[in-house]
PDB file of N, CA and C in Angstrom:
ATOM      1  N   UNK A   1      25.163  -3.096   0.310  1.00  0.00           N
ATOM      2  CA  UNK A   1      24.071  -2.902  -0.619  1.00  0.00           C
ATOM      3  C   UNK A   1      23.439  -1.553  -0.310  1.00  0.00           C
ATOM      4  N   UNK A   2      23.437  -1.090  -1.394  1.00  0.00           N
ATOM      5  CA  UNK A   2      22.723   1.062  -0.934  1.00  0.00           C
ATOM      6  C   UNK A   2      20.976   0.371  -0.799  1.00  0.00           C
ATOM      7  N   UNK A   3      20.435   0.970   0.046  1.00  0.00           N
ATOM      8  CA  UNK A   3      19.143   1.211  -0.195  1.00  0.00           C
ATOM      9  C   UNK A   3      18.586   2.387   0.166  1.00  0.00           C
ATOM     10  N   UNK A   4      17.806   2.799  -1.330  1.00  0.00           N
ATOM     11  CA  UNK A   4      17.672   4.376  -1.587  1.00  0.00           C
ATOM     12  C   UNK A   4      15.711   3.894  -1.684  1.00  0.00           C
ATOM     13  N   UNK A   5      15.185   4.953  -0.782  1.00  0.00           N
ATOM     14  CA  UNK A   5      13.827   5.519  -0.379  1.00  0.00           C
ATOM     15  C   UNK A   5      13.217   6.770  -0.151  1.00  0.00           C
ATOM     16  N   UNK A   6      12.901   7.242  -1.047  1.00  0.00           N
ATOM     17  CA  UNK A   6      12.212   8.589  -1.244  1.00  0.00           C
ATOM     18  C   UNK A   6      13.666   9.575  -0.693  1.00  0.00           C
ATOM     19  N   UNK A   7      13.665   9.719   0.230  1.00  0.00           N
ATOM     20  CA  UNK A   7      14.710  10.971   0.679  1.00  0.00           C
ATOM     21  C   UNK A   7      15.782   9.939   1.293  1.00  0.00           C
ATOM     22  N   UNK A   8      15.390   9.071   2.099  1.00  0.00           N
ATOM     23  CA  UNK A   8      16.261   7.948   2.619  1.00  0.00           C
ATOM     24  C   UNK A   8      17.169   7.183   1.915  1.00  0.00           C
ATOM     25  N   UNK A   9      18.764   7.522   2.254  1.00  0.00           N
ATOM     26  CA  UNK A   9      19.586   6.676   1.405  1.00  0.00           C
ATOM     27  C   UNK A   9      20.696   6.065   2.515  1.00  0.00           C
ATOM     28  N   UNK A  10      20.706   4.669   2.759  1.00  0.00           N
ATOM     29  CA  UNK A  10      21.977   3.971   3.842  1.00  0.00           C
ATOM     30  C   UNK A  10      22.161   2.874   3.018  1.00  0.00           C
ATOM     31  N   UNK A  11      23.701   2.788   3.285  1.00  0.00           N
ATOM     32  CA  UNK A  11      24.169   1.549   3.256  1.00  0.00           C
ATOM     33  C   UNK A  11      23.999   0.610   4.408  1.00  0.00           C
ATOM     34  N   UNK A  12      23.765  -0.834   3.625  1.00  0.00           N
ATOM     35  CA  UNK A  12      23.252  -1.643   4.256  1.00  0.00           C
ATOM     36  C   UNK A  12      24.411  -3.151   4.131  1.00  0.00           C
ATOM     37  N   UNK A  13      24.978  -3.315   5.284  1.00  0.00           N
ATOM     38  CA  UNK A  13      25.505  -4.706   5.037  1.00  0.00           C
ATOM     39  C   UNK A  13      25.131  -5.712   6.319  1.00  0.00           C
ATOM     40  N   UNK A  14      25.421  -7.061   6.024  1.00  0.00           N
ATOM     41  CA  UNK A  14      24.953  -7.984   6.501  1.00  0.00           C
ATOM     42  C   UNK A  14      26.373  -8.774   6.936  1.00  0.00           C
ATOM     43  N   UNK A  15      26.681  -9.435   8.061  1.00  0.00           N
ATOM     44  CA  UNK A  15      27.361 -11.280   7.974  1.00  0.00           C
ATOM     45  C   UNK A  15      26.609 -11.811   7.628  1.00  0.00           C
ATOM     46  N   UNK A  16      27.329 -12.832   7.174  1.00  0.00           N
ATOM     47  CA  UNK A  16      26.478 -14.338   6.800  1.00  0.00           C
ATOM     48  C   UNK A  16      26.100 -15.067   8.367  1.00  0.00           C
ATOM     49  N   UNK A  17      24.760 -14.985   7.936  1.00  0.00           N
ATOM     50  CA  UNK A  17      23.694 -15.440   9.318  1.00  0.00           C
ATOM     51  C   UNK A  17      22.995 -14.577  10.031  1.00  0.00           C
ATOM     52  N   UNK A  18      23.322 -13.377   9.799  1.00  0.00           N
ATOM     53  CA  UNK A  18      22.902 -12.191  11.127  1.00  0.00           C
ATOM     54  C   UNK A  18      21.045 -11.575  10.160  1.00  0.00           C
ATOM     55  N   UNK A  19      20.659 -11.395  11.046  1.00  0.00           N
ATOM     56  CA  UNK A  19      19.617 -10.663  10.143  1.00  0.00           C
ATOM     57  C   UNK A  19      19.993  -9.131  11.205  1.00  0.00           C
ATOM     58  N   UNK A  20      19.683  -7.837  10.011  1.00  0.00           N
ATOM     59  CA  UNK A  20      20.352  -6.678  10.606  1.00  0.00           C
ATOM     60  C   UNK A  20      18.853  -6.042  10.716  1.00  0.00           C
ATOM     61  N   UNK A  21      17.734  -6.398  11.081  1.00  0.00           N
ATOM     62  CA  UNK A  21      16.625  -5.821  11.248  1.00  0.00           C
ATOM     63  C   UNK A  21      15.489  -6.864  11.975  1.00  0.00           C
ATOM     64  N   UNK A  22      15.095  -6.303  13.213  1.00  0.00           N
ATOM     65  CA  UNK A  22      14.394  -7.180  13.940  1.00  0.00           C
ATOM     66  C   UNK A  22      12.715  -7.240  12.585  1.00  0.00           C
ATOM     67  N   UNK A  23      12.013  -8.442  13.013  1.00  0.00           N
ATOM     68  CA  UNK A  23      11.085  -8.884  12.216  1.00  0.00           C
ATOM     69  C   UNK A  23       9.949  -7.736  12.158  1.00  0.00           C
ATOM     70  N   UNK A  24      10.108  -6.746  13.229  1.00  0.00           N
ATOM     71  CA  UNK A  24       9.287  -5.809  13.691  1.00  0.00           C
ATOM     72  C   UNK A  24       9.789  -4.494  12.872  1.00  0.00           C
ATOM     73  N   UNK A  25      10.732  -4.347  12.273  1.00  0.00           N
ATOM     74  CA  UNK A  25      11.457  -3.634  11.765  1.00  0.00           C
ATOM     75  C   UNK A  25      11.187  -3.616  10.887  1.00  0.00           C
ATOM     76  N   UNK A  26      11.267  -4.941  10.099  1.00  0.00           N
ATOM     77  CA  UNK A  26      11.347  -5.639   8.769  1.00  0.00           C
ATOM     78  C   UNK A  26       9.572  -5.226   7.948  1.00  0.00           C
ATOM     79  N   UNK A  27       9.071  -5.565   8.846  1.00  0.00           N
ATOM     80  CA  UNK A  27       7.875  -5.305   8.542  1.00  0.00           C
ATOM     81  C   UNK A  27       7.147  -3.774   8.873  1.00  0.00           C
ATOM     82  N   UNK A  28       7.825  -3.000   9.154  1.00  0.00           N
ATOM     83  CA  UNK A  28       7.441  -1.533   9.255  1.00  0.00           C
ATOM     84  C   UNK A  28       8.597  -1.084   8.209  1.00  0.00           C
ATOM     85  N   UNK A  29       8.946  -1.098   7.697  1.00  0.00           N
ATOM     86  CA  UNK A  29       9.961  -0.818   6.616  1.00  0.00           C
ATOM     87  C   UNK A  29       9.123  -1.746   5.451  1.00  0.00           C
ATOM     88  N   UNK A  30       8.901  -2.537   5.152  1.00  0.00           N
ATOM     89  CA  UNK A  30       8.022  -3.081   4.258  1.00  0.00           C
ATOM     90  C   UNK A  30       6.689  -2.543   4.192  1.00  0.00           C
ATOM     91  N   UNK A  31       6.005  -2.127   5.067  1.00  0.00           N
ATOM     92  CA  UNK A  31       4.407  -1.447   4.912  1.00  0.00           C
ATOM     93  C   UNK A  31       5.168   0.125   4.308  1.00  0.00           C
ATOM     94  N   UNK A  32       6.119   0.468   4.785  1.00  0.00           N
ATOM     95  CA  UNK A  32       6.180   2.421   4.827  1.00  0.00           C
ATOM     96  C   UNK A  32       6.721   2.250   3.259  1.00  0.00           C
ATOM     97  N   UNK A  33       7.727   1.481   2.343  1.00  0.00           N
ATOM     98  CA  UNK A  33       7.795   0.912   1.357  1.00  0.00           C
ATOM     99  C   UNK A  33       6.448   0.872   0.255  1.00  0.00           C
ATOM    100  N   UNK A  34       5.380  -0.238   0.858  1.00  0.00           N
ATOM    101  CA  UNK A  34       4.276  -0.337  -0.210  1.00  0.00           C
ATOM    102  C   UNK A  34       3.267   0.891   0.275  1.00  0.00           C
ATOM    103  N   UNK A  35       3.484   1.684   1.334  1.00  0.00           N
ATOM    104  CA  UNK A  35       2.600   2.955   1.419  1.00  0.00           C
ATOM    105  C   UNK A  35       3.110   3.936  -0.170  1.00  0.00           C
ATOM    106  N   UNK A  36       4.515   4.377   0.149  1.00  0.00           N
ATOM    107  CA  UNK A  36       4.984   5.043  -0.934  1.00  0.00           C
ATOM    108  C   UNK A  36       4.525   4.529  -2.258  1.00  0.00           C
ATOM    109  N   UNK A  37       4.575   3.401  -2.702  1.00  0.00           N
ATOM    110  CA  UNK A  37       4.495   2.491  -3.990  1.00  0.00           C
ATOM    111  C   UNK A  37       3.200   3.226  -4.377  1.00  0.00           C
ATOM    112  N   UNK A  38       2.126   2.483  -3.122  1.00  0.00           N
ATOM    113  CA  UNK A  38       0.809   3.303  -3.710  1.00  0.00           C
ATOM    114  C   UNK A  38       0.324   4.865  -3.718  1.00  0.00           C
ATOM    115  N   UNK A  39       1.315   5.231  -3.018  1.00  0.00           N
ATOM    116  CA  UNK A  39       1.202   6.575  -3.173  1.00  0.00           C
ATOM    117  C   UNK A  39       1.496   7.445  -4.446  1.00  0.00           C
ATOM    118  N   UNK A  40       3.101   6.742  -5.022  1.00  0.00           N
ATOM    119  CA  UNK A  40       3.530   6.905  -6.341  1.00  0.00           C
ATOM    120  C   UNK A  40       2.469   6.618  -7.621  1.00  0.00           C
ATOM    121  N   UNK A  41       2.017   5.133  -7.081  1.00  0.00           N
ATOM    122  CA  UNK A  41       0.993   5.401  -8.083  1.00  0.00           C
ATOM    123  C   UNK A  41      -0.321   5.828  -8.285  1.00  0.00           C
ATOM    124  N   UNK A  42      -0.757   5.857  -7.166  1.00  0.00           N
ATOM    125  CA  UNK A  42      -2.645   7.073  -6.894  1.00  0.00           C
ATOM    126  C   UNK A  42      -2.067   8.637  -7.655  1.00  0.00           C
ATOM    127  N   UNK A  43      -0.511   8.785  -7.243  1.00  0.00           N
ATOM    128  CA  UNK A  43      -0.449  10.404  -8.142  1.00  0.00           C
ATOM    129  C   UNK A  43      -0.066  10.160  -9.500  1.00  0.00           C
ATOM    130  N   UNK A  44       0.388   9.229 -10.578  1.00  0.00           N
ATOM    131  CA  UNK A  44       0.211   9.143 -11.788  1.00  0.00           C
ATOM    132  C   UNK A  44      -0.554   9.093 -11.872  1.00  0.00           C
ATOM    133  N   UNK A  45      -1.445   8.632 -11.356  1.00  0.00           N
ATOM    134  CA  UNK A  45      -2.872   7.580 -11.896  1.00  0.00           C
ATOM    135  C   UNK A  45      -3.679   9.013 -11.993  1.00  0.00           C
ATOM    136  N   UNK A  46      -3.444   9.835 -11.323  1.00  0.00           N
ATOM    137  CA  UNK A  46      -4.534  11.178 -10.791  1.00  0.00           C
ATOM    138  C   UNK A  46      -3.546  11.982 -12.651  1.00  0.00           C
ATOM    139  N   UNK A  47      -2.536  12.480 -12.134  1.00  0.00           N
ATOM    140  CA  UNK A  47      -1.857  13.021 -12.966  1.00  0.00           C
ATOM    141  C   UNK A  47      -2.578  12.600 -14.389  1.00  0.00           C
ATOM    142  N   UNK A  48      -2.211  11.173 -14.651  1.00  0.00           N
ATOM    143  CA  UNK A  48      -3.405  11.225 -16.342  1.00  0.00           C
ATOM    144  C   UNK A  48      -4.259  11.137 -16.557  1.00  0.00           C
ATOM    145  N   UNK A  49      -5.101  11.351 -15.266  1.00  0.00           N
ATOM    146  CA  UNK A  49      -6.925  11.613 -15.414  1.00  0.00           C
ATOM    147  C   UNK A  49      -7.088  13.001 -15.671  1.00  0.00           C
ATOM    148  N   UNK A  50      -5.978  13.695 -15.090  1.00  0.00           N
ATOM    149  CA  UNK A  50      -6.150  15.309 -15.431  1.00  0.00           C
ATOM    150  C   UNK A  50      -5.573  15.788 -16.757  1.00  0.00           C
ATOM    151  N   UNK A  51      -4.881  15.215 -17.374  1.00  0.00           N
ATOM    152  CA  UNK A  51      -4.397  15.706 -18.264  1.00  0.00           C
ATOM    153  C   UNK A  51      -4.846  14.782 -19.766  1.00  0.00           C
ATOM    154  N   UNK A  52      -6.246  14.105 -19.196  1.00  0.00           N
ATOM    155  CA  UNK A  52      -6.424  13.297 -20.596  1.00  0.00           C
ATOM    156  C   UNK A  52      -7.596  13.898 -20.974  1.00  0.00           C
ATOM    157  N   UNK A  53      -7.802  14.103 -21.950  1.00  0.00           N
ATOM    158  CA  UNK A  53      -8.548  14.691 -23.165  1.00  0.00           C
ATOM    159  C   UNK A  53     -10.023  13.778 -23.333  1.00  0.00           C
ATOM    160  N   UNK A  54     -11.182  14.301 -23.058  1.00  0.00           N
ATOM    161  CA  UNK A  54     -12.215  13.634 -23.081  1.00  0.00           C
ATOM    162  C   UNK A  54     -13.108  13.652 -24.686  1.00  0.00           C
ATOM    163  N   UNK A  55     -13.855  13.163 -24.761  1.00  0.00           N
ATOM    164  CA  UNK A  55     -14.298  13.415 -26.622  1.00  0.00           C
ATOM    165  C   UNK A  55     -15.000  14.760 -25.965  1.00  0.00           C
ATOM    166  N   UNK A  56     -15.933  15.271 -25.186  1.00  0.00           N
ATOM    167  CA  UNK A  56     -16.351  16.378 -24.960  1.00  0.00           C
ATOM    168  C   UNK A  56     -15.784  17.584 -25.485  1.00  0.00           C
ATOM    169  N   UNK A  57     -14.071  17.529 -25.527  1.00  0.00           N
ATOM    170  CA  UNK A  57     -13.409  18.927 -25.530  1.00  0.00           C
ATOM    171  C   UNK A  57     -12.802  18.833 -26.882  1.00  0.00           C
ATOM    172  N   UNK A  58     -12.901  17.563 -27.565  1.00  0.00           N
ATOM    173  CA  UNK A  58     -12.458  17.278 -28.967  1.00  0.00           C
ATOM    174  C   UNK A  58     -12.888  17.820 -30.085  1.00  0.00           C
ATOM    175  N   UNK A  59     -12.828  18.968 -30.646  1.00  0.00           N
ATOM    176  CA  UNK A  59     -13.927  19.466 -31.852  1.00  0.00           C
ATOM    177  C   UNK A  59     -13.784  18.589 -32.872  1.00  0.00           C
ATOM    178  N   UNK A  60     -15.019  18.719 -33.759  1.00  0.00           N
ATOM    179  CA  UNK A  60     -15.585  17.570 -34.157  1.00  0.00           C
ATOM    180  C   UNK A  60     -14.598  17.738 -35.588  1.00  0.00           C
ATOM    181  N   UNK A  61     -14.350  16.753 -36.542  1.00  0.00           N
ATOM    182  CA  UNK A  61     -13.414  16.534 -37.252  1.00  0.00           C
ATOM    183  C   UNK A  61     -13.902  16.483 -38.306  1.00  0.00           C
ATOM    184  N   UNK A  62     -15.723  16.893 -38.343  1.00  0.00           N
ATOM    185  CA  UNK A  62     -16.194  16.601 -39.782  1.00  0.00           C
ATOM    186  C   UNK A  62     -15.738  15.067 -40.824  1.00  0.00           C
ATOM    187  N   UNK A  63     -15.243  14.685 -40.550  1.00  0.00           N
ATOM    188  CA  UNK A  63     -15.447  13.212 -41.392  1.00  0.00           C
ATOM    189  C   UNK A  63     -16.150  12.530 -40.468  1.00  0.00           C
ATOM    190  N   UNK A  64     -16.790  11.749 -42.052  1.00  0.00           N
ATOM    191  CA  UNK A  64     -17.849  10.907 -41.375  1.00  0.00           C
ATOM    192  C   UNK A  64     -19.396  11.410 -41.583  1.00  0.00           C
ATOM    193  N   UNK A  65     -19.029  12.837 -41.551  1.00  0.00           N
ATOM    194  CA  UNK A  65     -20.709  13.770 -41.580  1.00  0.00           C
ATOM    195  C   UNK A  65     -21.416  13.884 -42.223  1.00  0.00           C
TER     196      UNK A  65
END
């Protein structure tokens, strides 16, 4: 099974029964995982606060007036 992470890409296989990552592992690979996630999304989230259009900068459209 590939598992691909930001720059990080290994193949990953298993036997049936073995776990190939101590629980200590498992779970520092799972936090560094949902670090990125929220990281990915705090910079969209930033990205369309900057690039969204407020009524302030909207000239006015005359209908309605």
């Amino acid at each position: 099974m590939p598992v691909h992470i930001n720059e990080l890409t290994s193949e990953v296989a298993i036997g049936a029964g073995e776990l190939p990552l101590s629980p200590q592992q498992l779970e520092k690979l799972i936090n560094l995982v949902l670090r990125r996630i929220a990281e990915k999304d705090r910079q969209a989230r930033l990205t369309k606060e900057a690039t969204k259009l407020g009524q302030s900068v909207i000239p006015p459209s005359g209908i309605g007036s």
